[in-house]
Every structure is written in C-alpha cells, then in structure tokens.
PDB file of N, CA and C in Angstrom:
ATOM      1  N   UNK A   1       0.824  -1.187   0.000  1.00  0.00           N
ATOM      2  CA  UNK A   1       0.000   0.000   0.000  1.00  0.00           C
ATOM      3  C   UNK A   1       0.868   1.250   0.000  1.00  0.00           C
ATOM      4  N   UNK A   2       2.115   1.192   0.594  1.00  0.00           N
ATOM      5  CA  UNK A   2       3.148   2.545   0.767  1.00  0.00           C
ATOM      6  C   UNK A   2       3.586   2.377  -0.504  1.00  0.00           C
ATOM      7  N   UNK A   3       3.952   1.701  -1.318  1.00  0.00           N
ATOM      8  CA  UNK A   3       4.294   1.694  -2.863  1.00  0.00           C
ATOM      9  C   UNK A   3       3.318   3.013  -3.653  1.00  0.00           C
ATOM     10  N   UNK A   4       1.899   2.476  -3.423  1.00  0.00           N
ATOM     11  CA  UNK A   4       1.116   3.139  -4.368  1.00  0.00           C
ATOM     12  C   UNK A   4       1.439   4.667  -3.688  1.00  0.00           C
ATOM     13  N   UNK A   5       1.393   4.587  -2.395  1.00  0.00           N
ATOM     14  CA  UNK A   5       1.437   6.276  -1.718  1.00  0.00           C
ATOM     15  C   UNK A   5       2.570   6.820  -2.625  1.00  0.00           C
ATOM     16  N   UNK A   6       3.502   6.188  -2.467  1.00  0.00           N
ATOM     17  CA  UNK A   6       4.774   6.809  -3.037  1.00  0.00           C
ATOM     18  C   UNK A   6       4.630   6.845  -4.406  1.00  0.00           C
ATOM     19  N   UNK A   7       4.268   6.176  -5.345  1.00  0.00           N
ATOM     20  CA  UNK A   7       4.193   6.504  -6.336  1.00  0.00           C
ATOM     21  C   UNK A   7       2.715   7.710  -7.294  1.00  0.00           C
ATOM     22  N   UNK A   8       1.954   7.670  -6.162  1.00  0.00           N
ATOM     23  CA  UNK A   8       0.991   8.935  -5.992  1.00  0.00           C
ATOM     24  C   UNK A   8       1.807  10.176  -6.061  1.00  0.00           C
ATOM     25  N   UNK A   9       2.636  10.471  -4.950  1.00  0.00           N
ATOM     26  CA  UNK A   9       3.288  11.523  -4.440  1.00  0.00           C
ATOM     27  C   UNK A   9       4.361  11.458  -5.760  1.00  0.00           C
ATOM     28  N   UNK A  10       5.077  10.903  -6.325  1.00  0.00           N
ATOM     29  CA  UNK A  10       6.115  10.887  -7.392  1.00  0.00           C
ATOM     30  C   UNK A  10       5.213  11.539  -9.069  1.00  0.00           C
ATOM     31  N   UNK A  11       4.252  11.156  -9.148  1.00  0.00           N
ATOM     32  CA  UNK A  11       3.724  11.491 -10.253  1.00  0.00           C
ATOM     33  C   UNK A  11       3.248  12.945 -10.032  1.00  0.00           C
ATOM     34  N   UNK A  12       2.858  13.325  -8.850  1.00  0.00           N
ATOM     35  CA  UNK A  12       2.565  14.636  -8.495  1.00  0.00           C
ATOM     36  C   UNK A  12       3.100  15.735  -8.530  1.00  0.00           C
ATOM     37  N   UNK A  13       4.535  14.915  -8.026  1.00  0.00           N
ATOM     38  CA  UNK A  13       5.945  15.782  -8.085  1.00  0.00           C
ATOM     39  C   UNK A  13       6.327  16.138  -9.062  1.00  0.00           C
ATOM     40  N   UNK A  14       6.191  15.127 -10.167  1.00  0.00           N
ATOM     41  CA  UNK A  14       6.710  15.549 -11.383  1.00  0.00           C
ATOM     42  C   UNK A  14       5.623  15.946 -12.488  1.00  0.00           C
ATOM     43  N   UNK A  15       4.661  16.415 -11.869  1.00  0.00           N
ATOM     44  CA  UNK A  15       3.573  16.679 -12.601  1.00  0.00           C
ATOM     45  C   UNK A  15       3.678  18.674 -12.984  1.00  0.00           C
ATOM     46  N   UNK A  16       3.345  19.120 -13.941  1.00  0.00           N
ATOM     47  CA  UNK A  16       3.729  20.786 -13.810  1.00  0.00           C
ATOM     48  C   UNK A  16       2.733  21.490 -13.151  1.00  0.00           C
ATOM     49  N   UNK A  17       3.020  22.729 -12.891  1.00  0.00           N
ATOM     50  CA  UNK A  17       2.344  23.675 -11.734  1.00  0.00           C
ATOM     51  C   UNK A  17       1.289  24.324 -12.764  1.00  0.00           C
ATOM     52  N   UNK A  18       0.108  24.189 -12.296  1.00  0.00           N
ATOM     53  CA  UNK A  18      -1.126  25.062 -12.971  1.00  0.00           C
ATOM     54  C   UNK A  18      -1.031  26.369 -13.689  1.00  0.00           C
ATOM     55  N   UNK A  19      -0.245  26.923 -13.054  1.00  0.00           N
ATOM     56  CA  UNK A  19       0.136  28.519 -12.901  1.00  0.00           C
ATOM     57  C   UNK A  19       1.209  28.606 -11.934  1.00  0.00           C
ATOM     58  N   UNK A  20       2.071  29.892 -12.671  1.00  0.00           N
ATOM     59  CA  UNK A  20       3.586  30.008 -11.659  1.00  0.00           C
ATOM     60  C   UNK A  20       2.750  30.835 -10.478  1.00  0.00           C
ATOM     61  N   UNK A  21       4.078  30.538  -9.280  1.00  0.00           N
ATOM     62  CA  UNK A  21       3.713  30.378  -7.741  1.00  0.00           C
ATOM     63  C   UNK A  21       4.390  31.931  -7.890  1.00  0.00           C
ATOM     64  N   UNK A  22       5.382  32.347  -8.935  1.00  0.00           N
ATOM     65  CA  UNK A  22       6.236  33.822  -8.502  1.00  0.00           C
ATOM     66  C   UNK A  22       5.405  35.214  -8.507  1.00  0.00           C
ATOM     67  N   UNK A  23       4.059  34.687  -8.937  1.00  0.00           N
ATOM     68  CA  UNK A  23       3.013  36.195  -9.134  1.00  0.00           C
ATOM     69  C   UNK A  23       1.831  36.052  -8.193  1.00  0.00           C
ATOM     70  N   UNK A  24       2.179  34.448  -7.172  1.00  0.00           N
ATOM     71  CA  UNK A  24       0.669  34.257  -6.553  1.00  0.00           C
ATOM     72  C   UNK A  24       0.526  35.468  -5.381  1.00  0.00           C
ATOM     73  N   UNK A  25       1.887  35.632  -4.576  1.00  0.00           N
ATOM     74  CA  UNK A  25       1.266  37.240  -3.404  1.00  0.00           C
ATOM     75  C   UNK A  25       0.822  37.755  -4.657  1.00  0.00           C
ATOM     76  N   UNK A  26       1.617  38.936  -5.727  1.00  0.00           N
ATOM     77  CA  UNK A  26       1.216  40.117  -5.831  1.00  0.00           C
ATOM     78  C   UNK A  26      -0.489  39.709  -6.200  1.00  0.00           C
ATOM     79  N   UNK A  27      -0.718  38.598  -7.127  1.00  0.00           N
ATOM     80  CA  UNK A  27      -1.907  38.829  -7.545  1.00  0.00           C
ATOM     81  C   UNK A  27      -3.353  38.270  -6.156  1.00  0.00           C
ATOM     82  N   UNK A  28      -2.723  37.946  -5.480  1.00  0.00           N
ATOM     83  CA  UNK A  28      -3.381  38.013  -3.746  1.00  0.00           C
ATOM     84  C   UNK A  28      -3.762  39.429  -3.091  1.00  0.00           C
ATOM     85  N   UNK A  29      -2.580  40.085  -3.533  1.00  0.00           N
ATOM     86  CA  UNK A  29      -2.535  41.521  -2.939  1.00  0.00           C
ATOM     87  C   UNK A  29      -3.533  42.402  -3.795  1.00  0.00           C
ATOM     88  N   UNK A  30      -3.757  41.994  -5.022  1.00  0.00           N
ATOM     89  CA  UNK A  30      -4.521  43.026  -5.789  1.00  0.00           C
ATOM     90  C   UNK A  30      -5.901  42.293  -5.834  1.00  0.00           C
ATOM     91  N   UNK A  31      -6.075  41.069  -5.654  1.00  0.00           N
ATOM     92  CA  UNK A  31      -7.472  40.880  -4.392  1.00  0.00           C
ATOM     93  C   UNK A  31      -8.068  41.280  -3.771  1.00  0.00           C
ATOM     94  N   UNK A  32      -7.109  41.321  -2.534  1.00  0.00           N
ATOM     95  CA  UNK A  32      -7.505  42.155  -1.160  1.00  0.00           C
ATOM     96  C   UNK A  32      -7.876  43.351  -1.494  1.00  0.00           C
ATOM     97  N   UNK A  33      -7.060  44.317  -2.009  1.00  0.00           N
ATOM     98  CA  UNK A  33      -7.149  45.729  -2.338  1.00  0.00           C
ATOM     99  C   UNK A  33      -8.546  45.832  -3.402  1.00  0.00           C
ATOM    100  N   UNK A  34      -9.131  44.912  -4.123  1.00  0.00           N
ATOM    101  CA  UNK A  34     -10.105  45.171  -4.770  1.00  0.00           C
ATOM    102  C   UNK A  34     -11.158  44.948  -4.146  1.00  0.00           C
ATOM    103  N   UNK A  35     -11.179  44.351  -3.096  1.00  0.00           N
ATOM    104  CA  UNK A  35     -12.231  43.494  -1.837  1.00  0.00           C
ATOM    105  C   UNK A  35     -12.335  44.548  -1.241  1.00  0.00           C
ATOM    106  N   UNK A  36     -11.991  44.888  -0.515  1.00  0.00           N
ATOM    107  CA  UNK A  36     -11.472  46.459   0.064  1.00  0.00           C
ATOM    108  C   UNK A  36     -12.174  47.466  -0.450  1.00  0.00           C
ATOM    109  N   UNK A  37     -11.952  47.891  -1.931  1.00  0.00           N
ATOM    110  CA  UNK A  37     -12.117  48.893  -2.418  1.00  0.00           C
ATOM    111  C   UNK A  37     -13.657  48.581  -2.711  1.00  0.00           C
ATOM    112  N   UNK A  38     -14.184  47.243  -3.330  1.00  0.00           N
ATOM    113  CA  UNK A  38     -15.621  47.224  -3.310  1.00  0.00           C
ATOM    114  C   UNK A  38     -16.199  47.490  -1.971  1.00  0.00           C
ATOM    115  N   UNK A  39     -15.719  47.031  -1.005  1.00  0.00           N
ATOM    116  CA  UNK A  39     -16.630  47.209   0.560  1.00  0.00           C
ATOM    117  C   UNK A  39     -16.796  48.347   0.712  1.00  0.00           C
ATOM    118  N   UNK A  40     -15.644  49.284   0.559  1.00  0.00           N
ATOM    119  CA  UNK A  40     -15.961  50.949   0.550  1.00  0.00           C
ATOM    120  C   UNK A  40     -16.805  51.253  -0.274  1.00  0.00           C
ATOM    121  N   UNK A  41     -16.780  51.195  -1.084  1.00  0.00           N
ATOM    122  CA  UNK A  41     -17.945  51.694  -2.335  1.00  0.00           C
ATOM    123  C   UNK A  41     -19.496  51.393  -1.806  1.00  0.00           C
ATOM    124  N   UNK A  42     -19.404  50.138  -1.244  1.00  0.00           N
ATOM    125  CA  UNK A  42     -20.977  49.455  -0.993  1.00  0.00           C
ATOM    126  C   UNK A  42     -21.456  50.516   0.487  1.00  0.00           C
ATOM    127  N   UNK A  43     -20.314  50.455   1.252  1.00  0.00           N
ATOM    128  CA  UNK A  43     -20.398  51.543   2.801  1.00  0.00           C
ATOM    129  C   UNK A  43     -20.879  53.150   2.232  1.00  0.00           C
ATOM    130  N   UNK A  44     -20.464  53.167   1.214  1.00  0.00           N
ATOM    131  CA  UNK A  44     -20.526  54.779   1.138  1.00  0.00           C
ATOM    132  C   UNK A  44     -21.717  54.816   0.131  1.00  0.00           C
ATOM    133  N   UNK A  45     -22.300  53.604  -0.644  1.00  0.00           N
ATOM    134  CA  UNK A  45     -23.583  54.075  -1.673  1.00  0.00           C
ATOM    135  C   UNK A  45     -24.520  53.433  -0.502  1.00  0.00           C
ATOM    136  N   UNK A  46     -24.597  53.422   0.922  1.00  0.00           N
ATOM    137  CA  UNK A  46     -25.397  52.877   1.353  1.00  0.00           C
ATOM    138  C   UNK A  46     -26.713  53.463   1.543  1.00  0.00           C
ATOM    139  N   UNK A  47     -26.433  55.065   2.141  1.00  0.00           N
ATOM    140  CA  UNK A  47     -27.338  56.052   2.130  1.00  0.00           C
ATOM    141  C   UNK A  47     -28.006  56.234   0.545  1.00  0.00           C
ATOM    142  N   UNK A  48     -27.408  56.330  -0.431  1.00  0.00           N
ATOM    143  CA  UNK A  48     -28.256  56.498  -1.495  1.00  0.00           C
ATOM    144  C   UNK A  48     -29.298  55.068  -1.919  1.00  0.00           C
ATOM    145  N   UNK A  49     -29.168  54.111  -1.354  1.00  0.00           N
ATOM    146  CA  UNK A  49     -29.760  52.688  -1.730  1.00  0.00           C
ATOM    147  C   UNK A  49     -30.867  53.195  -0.824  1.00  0.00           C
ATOM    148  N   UNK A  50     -30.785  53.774   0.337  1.00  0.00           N
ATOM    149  CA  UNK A  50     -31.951  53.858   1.388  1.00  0.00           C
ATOM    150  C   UNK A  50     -32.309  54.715   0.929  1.00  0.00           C
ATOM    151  N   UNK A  51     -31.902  56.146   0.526  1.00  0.00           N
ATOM    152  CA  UNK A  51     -32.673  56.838  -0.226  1.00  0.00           C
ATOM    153  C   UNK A  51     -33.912  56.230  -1.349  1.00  0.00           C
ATOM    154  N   UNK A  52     -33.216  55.761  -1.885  1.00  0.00           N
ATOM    155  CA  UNK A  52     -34.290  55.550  -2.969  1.00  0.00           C
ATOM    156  C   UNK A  52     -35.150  54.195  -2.962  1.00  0.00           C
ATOM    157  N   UNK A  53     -34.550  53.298  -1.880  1.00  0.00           N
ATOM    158  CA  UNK A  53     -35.881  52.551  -1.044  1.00  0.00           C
ATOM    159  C   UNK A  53     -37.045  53.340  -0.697  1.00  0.00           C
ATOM    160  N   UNK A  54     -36.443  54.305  -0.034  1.00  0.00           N
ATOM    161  CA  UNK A  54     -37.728  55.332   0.829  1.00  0.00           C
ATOM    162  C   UNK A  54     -38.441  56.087  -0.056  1.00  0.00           C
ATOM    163  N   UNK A  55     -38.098  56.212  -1.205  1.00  0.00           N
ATOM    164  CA  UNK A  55     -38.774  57.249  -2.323  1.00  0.00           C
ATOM    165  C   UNK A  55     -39.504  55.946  -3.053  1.00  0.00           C
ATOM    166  N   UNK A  56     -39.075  55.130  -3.188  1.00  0.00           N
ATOM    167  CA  UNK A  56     -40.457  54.317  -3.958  1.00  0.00           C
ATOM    168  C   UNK A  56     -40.883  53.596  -3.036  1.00  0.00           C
ATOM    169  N   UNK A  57     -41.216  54.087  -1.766  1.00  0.00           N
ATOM    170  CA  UNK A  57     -41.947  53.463  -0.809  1.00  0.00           C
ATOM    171  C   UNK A  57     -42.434  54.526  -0.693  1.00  0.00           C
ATOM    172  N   UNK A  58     -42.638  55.606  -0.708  1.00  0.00           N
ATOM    173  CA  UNK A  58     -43.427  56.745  -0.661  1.00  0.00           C
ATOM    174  C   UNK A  58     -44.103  57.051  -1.996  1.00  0.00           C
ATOM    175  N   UNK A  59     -43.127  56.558  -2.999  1.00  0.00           N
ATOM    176  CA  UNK A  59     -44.071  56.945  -3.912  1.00  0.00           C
ATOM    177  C   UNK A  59     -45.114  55.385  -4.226  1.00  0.00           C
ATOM    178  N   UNK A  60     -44.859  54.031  -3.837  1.00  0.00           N
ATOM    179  CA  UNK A  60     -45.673  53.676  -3.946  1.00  0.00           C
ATOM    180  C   UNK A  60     -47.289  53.582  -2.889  1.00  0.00           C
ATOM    181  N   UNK A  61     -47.062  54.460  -1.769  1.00  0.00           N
ATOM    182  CA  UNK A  61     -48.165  54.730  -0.930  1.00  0.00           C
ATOM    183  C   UNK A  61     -48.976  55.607  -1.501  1.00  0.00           C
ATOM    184  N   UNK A  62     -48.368  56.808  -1.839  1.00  0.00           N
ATOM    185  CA  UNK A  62     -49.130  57.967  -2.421  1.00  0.00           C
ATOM    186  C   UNK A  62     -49.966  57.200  -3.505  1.00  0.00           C
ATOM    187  N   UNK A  63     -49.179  56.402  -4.252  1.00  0.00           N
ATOM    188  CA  UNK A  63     -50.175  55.993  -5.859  1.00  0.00           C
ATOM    189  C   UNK A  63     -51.106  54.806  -4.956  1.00  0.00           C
ATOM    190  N   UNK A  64     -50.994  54.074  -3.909  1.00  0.00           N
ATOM    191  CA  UNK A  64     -52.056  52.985  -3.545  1.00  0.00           C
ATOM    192  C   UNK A  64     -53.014  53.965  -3.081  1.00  0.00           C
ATOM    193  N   UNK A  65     -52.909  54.753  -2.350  1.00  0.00           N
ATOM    194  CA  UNK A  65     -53.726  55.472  -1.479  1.00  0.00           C
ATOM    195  C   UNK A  65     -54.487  56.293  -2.275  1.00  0.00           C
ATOM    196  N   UNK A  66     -53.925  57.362  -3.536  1.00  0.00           N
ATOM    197  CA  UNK A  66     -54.768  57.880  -4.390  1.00  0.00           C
ATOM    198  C   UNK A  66     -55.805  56.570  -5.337  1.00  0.00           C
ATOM    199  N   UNK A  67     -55.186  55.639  -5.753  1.00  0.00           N
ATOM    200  CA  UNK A  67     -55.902  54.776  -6.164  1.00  0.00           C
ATOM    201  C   UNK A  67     -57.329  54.114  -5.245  1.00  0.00           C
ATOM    202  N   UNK A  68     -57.016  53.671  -4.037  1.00  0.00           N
ATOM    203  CA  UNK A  68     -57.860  53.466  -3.263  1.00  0.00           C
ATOM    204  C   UNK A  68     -59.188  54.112  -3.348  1.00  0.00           C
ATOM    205  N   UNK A  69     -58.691  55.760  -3.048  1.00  0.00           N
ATOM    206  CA  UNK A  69     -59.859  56.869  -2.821  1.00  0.00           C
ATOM    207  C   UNK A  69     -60.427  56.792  -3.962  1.00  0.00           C
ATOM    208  N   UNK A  70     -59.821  56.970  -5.077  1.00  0.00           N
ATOM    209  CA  UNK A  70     -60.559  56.778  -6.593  1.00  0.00           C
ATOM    210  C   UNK A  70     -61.816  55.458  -6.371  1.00  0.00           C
ATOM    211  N   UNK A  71     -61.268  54.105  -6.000  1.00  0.00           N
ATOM    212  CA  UNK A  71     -62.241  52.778  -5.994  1.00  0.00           C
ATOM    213  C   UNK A  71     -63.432  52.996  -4.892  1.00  0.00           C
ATOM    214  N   UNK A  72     -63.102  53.684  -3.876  1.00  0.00           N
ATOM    215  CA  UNK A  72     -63.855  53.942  -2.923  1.00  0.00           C
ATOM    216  C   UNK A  72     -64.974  54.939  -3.602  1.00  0.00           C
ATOM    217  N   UNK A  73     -64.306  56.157  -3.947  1.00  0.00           N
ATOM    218  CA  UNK A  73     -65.610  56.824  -4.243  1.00  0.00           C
ATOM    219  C   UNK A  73     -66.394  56.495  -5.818  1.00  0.00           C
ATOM    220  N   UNK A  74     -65.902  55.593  -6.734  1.00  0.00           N
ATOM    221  CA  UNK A  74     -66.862  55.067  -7.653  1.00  0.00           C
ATOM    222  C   UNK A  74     -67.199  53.687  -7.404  1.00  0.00           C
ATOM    223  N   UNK A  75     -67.060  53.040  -6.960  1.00  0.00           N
ATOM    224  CA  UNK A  75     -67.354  51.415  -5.620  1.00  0.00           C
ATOM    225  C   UNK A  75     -69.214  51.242  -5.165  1.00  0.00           C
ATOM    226  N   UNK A  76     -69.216  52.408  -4.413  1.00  0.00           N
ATOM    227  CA  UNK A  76     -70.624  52.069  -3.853  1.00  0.00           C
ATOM    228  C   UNK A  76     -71.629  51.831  -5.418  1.00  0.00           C
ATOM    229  N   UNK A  77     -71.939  53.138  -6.403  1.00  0.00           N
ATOM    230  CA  UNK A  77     -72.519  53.178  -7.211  1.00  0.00           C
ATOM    231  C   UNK A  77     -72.728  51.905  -8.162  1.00  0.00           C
ATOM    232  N   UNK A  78     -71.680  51.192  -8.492  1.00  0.00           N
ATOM    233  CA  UNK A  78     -71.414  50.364  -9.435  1.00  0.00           C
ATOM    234  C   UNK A  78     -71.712  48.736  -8.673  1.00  0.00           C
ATOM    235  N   UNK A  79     -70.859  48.972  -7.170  1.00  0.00           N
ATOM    236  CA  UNK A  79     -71.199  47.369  -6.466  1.00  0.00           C
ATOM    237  C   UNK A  79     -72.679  46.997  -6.045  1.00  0.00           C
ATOM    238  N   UNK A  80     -73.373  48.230  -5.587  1.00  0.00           N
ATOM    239  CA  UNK A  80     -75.166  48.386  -5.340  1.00  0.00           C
ATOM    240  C   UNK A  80     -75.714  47.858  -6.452  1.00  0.00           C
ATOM    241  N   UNK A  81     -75.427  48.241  -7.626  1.00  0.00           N
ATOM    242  CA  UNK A  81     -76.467  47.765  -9.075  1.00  0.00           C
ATOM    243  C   UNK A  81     -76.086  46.084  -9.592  1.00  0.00           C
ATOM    244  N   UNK A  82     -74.153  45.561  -8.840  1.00  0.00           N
ATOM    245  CA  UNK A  82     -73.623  44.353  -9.154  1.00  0.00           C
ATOM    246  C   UNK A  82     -74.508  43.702  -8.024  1.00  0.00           C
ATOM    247  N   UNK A  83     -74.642  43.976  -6.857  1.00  0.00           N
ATOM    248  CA  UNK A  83     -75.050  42.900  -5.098  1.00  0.00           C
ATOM    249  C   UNK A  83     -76.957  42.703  -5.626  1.00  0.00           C
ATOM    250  N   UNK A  84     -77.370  43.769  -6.544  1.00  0.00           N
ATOM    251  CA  UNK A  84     -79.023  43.670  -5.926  1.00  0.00           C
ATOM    252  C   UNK A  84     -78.938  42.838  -7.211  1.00  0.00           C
ATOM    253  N   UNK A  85     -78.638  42.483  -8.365  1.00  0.00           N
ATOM    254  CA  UNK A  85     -78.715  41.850  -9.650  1.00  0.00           C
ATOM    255  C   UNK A  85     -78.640  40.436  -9.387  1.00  0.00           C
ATOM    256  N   UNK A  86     -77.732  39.981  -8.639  1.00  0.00           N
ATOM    257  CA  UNK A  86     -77.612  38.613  -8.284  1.00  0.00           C
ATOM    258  C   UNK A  86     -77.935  37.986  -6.657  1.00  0.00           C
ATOM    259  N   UNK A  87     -78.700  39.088  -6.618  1.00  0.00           N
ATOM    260  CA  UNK A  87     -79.506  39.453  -5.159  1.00  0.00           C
ATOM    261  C   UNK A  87     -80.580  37.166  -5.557  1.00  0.00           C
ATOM    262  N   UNK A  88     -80.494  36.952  -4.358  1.00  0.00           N
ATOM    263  CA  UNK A  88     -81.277  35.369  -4.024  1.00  0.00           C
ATOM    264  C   UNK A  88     -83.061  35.673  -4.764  1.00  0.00           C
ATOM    265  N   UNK A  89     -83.411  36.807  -4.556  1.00  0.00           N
ATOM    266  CA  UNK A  89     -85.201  36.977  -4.370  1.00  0.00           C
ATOM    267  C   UNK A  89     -84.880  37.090  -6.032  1.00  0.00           C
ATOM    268  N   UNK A  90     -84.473  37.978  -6.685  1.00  0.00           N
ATOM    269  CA  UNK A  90     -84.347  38.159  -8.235  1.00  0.00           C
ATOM    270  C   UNK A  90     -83.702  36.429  -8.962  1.00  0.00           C
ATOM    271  N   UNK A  91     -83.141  36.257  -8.305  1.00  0.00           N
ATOM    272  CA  UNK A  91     -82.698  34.837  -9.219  1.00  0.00           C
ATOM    273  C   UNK A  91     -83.654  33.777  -9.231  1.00  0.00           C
ATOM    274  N   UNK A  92     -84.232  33.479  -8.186  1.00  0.00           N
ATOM    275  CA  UNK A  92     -85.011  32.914  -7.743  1.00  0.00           C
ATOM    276  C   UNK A  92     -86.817  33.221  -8.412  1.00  0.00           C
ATOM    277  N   UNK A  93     -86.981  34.588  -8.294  1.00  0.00           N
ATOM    278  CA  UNK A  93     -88.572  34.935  -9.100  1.00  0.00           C
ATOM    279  C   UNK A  93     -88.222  34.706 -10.608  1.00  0.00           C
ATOM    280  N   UNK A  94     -87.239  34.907 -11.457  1.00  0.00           N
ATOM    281  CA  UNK A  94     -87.070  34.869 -12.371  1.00  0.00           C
ATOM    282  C   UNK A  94     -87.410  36.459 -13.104  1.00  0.00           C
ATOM    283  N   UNK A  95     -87.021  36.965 -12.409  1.00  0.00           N
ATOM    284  CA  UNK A  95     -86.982  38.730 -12.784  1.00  0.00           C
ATOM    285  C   UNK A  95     -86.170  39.080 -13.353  1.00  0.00           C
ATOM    286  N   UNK A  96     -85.287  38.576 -13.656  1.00  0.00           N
ATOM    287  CA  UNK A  96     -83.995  39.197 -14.538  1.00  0.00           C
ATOM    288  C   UNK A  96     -83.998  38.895 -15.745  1.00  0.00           C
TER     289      UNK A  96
END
C-alpha cells in the first residue's frame, strides 16, 4: 500500500504547476485591495440605496392610497347595481 502512496506523491511531483507560484502574493494583494475597495464603495452608496428605497416606498403609498380613494368613491354606485342583480329573491322569481 506505501508503494502506491509513493508513487501517488512521485507522479505529483513531477507533474507541472497550474500557474507560476512567482506572481501568486502580488496577484493576492490586488485581491484584497479590490475586496477592500468594493466594501468601501458598498459603505458609502449605502445612504443612497436607502434613499431611494424610501422614495419608492413613498411613492408607492401615495399611488395605492390615491388609487384606493378613486375605488372607494366610484365602488358604492357600481357594487349596489352588481349585489341587488344577483340578489337570491331576483334569481329565484325569475326577474332578470
């Protein structure tokens, strides 16, 4: 069984490197520094993201709420003539 280990580890050894190891810091370092530099960006557009949460949350109240009042005040007229039409006594006499 230590045969195969060793000859695992030998083919490995002499197997070539994916990518050279002589650029792996710097290109680590310009990682970090881009990780970094996005987190700042996200910290500092944070107030404008809430801004404009709060503006189409205001603006979608204003438009439910004007909409509402609109259904409310043409509602009664239109649901009175829909409730008495399929009213039990009219379906039933055969009045319609």
């Amino acid at each position: 069984m230590t045969d195969d280990l060793d000859d695992w580890l030998a083919d490995l050894a002499a197997a070539p490197l994916e990518r050279p190891l002589d650029r792996l810091e710097t290109e680590l370092g310009c990682d970090i520094a881009r990780r970094r530099r996005d987190a700042r960006t996200l910290k500092a557009l944070a107030p404008v993201r809430l801004g404009a949460v709060s503006l189409a949350l205001a603006l979608g109240v204003t438009a439910g709420t004007a909409a509402a009042m609109t259904a409310m005040r043409a509602a009664p007229a239109s649901a009175g003539l829909a409730v008495a039409e399929l009213a039990p006594s009219t379906l039933l006499d055969g009045a319609r």
